[in-house]
PDB file of N, CA and C in Angstrom:
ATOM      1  N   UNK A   1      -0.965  -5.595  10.014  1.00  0.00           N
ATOM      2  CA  UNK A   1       0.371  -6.106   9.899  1.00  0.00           C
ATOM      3  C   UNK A   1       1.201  -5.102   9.106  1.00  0.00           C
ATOM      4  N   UNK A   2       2.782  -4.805   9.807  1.00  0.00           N
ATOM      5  CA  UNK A   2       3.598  -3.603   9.048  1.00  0.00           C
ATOM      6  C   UNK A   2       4.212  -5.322   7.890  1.00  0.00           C
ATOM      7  N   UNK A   3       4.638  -4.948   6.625  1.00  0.00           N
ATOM      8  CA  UNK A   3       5.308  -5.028   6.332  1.00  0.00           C
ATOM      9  C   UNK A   3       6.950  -4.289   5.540  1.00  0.00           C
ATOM     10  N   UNK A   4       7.973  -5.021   5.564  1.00  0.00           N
ATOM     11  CA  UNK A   4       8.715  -4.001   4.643  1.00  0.00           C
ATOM     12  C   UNK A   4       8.480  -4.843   3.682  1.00  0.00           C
ATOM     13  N   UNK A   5       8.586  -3.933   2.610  1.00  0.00           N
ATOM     14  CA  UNK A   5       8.012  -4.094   0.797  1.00  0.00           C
ATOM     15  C   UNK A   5       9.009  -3.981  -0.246  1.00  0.00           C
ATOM     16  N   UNK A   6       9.805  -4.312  -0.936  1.00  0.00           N
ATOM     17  CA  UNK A   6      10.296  -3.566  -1.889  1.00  0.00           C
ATOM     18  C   UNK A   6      10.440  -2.564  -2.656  1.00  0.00           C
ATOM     19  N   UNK A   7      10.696  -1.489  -3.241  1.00  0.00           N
ATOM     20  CA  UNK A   7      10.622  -1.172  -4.287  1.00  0.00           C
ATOM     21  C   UNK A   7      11.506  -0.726  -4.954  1.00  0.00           C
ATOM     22  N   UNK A   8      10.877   0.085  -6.110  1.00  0.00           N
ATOM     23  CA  UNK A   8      12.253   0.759  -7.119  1.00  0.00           C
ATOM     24  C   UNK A   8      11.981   2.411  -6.609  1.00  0.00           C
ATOM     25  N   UNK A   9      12.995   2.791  -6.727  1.00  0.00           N
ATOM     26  CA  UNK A   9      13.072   3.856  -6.620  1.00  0.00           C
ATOM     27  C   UNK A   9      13.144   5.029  -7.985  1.00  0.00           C
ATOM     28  N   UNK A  10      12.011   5.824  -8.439  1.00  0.00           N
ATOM     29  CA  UNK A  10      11.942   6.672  -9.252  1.00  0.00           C
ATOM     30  C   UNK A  10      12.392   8.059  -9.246  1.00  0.00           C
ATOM     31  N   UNK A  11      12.531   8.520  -7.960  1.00  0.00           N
ATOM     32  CA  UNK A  11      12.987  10.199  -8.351  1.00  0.00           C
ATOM     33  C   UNK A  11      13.439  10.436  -6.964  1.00  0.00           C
ATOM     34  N   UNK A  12      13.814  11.412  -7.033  1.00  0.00           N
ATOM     35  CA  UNK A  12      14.713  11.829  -5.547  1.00  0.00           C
ATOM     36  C   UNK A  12      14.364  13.365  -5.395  1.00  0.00           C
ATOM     37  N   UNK A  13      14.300  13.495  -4.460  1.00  0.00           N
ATOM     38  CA  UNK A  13      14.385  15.108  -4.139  1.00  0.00           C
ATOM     39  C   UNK A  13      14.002  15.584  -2.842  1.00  0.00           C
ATOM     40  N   UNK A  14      14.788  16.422  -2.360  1.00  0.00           N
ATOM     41  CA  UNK A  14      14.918  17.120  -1.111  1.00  0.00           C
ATOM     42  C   UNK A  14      14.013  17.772  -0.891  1.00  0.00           C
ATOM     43  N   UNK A  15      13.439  17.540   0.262  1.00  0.00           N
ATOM     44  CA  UNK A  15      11.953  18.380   1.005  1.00  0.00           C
ATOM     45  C   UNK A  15      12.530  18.651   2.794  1.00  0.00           C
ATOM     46  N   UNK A  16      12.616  20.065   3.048  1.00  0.00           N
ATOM     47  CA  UNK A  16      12.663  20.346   4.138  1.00  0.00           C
ATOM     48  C   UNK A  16      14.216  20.029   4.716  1.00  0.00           C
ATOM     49  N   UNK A  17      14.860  19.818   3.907  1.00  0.00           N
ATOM     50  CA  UNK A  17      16.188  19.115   3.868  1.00  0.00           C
ATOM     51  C   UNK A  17      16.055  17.803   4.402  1.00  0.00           C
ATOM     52  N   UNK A  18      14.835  16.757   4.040  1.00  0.00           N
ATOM     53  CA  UNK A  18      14.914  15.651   3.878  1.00  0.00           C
ATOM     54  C   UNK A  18      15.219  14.918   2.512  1.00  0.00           C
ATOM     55  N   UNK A  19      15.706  13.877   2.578  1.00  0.00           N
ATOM     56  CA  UNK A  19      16.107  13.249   0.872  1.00  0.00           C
ATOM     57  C   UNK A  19      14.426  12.163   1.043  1.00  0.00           C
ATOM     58  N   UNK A  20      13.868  12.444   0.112  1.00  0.00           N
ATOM     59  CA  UNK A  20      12.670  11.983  -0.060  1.00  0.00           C
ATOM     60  C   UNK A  20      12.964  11.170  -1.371  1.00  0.00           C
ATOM     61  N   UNK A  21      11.756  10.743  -2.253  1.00  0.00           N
ATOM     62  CA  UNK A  21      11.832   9.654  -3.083  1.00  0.00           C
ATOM     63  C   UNK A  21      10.379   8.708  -3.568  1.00  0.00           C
ATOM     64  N   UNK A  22       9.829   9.028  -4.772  1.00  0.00           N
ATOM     65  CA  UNK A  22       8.722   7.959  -5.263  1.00  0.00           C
ATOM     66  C   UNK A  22       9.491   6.614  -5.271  1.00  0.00           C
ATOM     67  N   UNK A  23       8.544   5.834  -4.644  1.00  0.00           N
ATOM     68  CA  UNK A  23       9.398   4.274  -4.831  1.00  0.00           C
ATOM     69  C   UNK A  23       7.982   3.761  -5.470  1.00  0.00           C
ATOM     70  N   UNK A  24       8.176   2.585  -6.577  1.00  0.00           N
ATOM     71  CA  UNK A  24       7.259   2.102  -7.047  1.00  0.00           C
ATOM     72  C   UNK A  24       7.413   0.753  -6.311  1.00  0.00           C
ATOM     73  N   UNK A  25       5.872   0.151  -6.197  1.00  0.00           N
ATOM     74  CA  UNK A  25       6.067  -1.098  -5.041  1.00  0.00           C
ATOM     75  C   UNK A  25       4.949  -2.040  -6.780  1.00  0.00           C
ATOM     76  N   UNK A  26       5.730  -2.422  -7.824  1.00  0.00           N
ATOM     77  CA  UNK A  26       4.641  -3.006  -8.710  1.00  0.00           C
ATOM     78  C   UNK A  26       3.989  -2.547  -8.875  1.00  0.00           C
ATOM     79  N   UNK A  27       3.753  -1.209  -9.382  1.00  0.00           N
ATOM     80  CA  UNK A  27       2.686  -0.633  -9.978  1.00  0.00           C
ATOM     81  C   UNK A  27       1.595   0.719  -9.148  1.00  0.00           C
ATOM     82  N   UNK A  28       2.042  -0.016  -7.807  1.00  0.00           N
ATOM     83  CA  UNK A  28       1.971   1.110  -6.477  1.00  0.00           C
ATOM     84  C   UNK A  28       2.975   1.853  -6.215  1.00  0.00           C
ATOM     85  N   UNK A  29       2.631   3.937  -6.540  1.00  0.00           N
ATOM     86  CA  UNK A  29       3.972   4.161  -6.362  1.00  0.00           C
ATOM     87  C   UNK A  29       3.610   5.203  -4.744  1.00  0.00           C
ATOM     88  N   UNK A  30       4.283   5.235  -3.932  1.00  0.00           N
ATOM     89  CA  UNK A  30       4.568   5.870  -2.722  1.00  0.00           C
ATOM     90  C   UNK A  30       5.570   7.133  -2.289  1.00  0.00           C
ATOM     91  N   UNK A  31       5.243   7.765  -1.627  1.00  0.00           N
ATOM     92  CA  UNK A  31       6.411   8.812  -0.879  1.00  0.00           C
ATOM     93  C   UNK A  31       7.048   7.812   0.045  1.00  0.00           C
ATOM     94  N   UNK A  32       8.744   7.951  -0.180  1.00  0.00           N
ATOM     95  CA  UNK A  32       9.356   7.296   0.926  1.00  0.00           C
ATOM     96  C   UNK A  32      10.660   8.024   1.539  1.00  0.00           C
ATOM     97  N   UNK A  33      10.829   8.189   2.871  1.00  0.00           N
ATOM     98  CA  UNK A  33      12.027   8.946   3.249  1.00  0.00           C
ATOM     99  C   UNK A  33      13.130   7.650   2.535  1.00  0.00           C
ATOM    100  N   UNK A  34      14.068   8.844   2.144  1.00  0.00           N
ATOM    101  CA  UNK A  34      15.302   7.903   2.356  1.00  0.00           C
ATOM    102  C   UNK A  34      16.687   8.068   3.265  1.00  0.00           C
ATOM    103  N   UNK A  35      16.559   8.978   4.190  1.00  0.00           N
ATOM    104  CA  UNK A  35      17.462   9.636   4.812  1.00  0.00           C
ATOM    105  C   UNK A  35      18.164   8.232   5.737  1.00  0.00           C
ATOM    106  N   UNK A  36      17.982   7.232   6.008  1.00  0.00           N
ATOM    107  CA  UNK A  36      18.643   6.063   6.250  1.00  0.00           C
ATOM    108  C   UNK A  36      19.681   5.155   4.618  1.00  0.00           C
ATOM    109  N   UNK A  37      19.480   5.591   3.598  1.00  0.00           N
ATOM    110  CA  UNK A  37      20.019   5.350   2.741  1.00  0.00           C
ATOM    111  C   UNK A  37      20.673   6.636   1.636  1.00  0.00           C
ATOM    112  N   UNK A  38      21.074   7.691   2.558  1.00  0.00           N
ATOM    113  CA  UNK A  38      21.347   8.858   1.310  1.00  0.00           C
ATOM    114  C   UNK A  38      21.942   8.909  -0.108  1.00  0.00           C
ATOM    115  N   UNK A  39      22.829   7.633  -0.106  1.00  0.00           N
ATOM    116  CA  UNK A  39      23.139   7.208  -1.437  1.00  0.00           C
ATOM    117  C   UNK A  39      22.369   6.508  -2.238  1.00  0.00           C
ATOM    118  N   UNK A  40      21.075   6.485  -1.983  1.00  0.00           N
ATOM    119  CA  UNK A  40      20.228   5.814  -3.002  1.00  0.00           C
ATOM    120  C   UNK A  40      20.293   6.214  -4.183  1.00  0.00           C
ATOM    121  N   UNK A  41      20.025   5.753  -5.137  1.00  0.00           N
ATOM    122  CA  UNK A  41      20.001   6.467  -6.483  1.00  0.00           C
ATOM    123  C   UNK A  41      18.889   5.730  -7.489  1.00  0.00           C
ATOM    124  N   UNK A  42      18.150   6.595  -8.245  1.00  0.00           N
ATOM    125  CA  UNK A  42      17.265   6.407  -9.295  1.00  0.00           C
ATOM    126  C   UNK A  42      17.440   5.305  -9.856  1.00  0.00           C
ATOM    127  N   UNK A  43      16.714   4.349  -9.507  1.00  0.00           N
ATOM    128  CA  UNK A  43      16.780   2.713 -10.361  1.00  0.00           C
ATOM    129  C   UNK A  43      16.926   1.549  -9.528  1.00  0.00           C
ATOM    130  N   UNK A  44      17.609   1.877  -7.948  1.00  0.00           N
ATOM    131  CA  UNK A  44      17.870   1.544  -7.358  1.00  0.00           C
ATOM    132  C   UNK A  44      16.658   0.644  -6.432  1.00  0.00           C
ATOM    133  N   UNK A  45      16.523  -0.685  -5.938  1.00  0.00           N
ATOM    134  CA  UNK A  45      15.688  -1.482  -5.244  1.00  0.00           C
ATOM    135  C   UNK A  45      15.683  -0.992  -3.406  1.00  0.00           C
ATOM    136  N   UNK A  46      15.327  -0.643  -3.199  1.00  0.00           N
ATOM    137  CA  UNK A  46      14.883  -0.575  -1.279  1.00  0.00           C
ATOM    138  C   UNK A  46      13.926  -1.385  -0.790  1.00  0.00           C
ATOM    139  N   UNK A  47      13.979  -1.642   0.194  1.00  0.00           N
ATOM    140  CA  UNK A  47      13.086  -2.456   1.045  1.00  0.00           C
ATOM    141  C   UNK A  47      12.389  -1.774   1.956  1.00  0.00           C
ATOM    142  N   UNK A  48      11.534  -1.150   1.568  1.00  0.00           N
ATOM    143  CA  UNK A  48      10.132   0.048   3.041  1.00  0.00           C
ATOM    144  C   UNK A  48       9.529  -0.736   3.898  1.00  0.00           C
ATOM    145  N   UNK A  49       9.926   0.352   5.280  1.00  0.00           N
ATOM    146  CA  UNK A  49       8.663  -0.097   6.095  1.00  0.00           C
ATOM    147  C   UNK A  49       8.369   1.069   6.444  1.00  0.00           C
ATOM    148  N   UNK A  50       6.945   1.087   6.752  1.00  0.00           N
ATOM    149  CA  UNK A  50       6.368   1.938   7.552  1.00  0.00           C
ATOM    150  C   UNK A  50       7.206   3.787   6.918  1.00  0.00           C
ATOM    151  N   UNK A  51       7.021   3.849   5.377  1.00  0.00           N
ATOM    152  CA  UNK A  51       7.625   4.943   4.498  1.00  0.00           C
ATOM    153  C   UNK A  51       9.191   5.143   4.892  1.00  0.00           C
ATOM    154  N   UNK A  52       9.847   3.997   5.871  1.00  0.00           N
ATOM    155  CA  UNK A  52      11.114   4.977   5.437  1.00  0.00           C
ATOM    156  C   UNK A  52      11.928   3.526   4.520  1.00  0.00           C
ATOM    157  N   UNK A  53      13.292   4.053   3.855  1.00  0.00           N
ATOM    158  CA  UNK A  53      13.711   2.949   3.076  1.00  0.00           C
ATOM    159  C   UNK A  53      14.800   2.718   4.100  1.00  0.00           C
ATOM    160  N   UNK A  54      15.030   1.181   4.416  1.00  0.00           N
ATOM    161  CA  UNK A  54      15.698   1.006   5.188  1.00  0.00           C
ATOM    162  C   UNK A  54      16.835  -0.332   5.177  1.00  0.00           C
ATOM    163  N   UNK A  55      17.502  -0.493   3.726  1.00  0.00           N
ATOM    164  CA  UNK A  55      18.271  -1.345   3.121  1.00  0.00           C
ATOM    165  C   UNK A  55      17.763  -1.127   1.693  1.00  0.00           C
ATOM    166  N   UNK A  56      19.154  -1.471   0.857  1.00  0.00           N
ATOM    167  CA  UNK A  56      19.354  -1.857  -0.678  1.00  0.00           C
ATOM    168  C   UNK A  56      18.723  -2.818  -0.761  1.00  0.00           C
ATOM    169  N   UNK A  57      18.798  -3.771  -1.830  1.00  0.00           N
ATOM    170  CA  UNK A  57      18.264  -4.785  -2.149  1.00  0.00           C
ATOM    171  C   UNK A  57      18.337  -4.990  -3.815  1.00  0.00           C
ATOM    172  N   UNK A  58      18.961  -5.714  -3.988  1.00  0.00           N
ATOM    173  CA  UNK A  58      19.328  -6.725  -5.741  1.00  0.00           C
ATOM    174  C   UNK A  58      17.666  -6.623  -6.411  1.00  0.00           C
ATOM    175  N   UNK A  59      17.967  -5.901  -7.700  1.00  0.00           N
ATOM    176  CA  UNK A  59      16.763  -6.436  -8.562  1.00  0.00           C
ATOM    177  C   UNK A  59      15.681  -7.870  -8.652  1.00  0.00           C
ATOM    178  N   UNK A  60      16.665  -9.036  -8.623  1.00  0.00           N
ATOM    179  CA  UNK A  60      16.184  -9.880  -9.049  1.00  0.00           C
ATOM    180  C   UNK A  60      15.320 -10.484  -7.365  1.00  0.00           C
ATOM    181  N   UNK A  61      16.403 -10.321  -6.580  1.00  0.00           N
ATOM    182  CA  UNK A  61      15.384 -10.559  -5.187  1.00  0.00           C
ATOM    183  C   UNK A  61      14.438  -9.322  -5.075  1.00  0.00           C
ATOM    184  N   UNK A  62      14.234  -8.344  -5.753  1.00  0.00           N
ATOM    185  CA  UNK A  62      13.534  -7.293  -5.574  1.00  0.00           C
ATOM    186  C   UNK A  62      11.827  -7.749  -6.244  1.00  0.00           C
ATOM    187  N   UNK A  63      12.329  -7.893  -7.216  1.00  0.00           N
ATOM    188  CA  UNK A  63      11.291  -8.806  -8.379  1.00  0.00           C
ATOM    189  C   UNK A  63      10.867 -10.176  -7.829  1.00  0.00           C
ATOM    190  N   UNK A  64      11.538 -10.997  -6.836  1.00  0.00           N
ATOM    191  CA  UNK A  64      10.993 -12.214  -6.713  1.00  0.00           C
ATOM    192  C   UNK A  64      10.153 -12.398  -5.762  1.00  0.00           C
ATOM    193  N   UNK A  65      10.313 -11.522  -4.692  1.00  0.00           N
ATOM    194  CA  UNK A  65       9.935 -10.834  -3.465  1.00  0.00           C
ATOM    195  C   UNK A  65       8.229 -10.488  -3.662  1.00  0.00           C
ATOM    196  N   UNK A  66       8.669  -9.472  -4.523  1.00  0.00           N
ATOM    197  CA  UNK A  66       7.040  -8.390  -5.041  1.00  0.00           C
ATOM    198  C   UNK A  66       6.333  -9.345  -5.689  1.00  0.00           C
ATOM    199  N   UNK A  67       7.017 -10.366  -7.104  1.00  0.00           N
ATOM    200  CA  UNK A  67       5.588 -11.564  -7.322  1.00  0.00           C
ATOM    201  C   UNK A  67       5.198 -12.342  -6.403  1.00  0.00           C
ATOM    202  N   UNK A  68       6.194 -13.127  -5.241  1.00  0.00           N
ATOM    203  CA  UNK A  68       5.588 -13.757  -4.426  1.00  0.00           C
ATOM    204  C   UNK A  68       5.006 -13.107  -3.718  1.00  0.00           C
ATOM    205  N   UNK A  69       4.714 -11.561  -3.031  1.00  0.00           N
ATOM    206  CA  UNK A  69       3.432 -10.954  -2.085  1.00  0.00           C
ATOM    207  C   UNK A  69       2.808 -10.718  -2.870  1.00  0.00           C
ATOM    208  N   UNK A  70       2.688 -10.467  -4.422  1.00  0.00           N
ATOM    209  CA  UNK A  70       1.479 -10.641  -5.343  1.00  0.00           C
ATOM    210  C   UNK A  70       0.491 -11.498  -5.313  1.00  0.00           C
ATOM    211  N   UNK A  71       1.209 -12.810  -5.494  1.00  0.00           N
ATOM    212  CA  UNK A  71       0.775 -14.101  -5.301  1.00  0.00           C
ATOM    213  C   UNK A  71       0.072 -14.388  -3.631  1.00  0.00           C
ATOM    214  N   UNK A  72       0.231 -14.568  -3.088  1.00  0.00           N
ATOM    215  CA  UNK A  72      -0.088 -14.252  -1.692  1.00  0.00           C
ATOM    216  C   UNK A  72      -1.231 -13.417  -1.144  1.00  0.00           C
ATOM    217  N   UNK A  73      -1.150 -12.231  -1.934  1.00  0.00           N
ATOM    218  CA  UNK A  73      -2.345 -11.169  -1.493  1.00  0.00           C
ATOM    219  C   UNK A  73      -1.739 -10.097  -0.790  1.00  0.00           C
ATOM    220  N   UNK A  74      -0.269 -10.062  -0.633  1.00  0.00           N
ATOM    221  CA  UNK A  74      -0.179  -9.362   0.516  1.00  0.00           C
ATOM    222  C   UNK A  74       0.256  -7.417  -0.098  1.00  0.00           C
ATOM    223  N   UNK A  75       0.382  -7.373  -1.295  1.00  0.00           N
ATOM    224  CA  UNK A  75       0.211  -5.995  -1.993  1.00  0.00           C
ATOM    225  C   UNK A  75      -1.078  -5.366  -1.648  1.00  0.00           C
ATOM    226  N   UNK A  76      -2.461  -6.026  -2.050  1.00  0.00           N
ATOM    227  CA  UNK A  76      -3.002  -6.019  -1.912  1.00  0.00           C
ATOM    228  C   UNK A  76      -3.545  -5.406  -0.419  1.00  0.00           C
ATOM    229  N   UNK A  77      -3.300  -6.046   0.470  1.00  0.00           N
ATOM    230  CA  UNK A  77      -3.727  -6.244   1.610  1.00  0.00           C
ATOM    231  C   UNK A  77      -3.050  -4.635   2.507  1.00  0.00           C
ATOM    232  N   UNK A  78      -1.398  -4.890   1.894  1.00  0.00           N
ATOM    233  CA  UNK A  78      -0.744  -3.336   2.518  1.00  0.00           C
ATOM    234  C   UNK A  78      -1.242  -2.133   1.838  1.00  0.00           C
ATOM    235  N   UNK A  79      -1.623  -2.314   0.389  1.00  0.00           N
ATOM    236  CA  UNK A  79      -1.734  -1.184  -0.467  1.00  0.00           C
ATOM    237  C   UNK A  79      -3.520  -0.930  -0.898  1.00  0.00           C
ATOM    238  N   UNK A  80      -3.938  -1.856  -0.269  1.00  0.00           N
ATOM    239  CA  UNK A  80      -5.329  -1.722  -1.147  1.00  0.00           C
ATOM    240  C   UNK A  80      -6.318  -0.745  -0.129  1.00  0.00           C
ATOM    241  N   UNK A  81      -7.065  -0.835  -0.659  1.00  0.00           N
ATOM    242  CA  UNK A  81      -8.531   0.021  -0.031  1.00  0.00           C
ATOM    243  C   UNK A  81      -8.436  -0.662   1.732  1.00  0.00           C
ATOM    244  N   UNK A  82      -7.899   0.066   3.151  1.00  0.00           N
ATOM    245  CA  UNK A  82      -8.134  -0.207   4.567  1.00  0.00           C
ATOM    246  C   UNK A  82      -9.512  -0.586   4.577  1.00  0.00           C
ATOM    247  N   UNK A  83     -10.530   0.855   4.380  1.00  0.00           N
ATOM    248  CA  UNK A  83     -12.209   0.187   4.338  1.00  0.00           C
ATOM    249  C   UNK A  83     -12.589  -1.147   4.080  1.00  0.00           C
ATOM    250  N   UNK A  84     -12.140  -1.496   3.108  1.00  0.00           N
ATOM    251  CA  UNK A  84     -13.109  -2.604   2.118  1.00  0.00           C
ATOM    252  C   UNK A  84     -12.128  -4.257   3.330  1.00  0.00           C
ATOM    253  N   UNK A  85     -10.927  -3.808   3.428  1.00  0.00           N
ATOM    254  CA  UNK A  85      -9.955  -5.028   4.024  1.00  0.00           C
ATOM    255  C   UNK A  85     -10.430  -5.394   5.468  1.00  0.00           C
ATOM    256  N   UNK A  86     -10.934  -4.045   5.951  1.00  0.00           N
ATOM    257  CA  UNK A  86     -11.952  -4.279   7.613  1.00  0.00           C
ATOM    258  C   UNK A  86     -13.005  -4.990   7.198  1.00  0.00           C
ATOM    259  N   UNK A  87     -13.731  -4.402   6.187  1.00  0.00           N
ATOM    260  CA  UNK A  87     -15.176  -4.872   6.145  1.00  0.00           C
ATOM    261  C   UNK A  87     -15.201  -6.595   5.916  1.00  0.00           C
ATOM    262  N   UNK A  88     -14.114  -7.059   5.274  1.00  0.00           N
ATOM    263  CA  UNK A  88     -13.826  -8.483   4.594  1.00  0.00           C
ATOM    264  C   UNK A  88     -12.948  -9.533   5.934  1.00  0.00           C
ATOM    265  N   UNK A  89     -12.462  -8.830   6.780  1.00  0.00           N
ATOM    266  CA  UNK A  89     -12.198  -9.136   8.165  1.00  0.00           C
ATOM    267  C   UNK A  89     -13.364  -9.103   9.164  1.00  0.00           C
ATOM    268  N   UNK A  90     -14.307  -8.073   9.171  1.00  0.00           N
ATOM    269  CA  UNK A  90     -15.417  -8.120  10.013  1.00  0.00           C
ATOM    270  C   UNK A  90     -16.309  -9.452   9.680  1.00  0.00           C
ATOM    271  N   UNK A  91     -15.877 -10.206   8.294  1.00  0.00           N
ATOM    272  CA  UNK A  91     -16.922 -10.760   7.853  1.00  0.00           C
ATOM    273  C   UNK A  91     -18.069 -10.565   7.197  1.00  0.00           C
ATOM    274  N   UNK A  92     -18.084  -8.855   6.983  1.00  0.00           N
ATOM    275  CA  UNK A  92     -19.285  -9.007   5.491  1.00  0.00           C
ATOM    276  C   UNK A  92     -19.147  -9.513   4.126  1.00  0.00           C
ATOM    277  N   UNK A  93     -19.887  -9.944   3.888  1.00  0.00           N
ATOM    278  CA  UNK A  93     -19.814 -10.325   2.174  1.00  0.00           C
ATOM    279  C   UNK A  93     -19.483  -9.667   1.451  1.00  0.00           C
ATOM    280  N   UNK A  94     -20.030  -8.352   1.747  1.00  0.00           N
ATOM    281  CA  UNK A  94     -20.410  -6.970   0.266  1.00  0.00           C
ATOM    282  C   UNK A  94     -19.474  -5.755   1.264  1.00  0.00           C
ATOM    283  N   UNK A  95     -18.570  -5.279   1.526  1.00  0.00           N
ATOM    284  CA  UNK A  95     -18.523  -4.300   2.158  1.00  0.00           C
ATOM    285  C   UNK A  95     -19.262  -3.011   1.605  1.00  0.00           C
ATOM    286  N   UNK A  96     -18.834  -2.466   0.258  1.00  0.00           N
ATOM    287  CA  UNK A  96     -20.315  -1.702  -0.689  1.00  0.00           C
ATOM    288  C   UNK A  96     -21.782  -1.877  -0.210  1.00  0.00           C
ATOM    289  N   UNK A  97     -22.121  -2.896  -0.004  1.00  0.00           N
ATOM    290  CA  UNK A  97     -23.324  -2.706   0.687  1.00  0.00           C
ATOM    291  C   UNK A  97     -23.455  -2.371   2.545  1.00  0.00           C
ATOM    292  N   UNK A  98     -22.330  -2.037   3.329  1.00  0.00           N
ATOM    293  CA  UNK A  98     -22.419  -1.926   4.710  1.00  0.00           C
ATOM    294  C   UNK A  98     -22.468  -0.453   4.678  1.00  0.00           C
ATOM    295  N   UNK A  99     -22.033   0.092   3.626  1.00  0.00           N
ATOM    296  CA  UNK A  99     -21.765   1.975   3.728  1.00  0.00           C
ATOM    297  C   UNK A  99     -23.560   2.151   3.085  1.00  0.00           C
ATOM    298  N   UNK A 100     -24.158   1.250   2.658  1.00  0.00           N
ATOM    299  CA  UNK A 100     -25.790   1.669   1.921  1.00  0.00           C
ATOM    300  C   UNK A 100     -26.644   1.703   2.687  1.00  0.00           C
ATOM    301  N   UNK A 101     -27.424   2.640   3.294  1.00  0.00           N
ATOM    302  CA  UNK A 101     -28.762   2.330   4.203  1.00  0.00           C
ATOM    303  C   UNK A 101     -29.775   1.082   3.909  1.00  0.00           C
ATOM    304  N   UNK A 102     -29.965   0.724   4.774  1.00  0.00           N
ATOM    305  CA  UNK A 102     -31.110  -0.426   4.491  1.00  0.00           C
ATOM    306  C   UNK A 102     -32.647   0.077   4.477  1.00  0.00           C
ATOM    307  N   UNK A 103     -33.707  -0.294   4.680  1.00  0.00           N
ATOM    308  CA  UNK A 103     -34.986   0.097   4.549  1.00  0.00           C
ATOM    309  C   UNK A 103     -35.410   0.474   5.967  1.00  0.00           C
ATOM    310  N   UNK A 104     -34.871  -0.267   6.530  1.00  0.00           N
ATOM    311  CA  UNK A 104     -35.235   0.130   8.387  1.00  0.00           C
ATOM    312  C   UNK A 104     -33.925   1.764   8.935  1.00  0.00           C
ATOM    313  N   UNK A 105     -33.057   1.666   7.823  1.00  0.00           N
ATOM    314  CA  UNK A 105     -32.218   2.989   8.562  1.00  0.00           C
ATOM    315  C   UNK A 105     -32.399   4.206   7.510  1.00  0.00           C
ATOM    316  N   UNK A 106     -33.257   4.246   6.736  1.00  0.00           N
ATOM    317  CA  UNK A 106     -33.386   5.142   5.554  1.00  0.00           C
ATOM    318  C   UNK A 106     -34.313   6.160   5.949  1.00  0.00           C
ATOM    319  N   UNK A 107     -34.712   7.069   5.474  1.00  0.00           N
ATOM    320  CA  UNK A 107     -35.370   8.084   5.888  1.00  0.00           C
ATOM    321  C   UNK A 107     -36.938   8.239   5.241  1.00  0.00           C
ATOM    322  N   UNK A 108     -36.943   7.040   4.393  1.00  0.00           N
ATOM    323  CA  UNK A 108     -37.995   6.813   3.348  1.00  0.00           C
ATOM    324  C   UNK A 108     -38.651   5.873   4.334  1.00  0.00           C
ATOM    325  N   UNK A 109     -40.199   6.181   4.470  1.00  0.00           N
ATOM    326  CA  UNK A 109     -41.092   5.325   5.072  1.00  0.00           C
ATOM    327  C   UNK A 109     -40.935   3.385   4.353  1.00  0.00           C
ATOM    328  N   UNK A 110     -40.689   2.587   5.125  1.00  0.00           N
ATOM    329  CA  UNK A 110     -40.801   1.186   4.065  1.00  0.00           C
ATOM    330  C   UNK A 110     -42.224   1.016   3.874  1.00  0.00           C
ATOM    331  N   UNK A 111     -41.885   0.139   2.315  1.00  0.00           N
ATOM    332  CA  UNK A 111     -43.226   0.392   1.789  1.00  0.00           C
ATOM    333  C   UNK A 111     -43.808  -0.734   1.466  1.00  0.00           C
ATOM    334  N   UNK A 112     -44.859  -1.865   2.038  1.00  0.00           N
ATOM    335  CA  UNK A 112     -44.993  -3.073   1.978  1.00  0.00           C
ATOM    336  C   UNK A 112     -46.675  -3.545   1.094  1.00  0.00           C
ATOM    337  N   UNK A 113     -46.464  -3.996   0.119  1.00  0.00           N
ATOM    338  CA  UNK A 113     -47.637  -4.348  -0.611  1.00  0.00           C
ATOM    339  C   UNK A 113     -48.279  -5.590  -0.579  1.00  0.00           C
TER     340      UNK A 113
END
């Protein structure tokens, strides 16, 4: 699932003569084009999808927004570990244990007493 996300916007600067930009999404911070918003400015709230910023957006809906997908899971879910979010969709328990050889795929004879 794409979502657009909030964030703040921390720094600005031109790459390739694109207007680029760290946006912090709560604590997650990202590369985001901003060339759909060139007047953005440092402090400023955007709404991302898919890295580009694509509307302003008020602090306080900026902030109410990001705790409720906190709450929800859904930071998580856009920002967290892809691996571990398949493995917990496939239905394993442990995804850490699906990347570990077992005794039948190991290279070590099993050893039964």
């Amino acid at each position: 699932m794409c979502l657009a996300v909030p964030g703040k916007v921390l720094s600005l600067q031109e790459r390739n003569g694109t207007l680029m930009s760290i946006v912090d999404f709560g604590g997650v911070q990202k590369d985001v084009c901003l060339q759909y918003i060139p007047d953005a400015a440092v402090g400023d709230y955007v709404v991302v999808h898919v890295g580009f910023a694509i509307q302003r957006l008020d602090e306080e809906s900026a902030i109410r927004t990001l705790a409720e997908f906190e709450h929800l899971g859904v930071l998580k879910e856009e920002f967290g570990d892809g691996f571990a979010l398949a493995a917990r969709q496939a239905g394993l328990a442990n995804p850490e244990a699906a990347s570990q050889p077992t005794a039948q795929q190991s290279d070590e004879p099993e050893v039964r007493s």
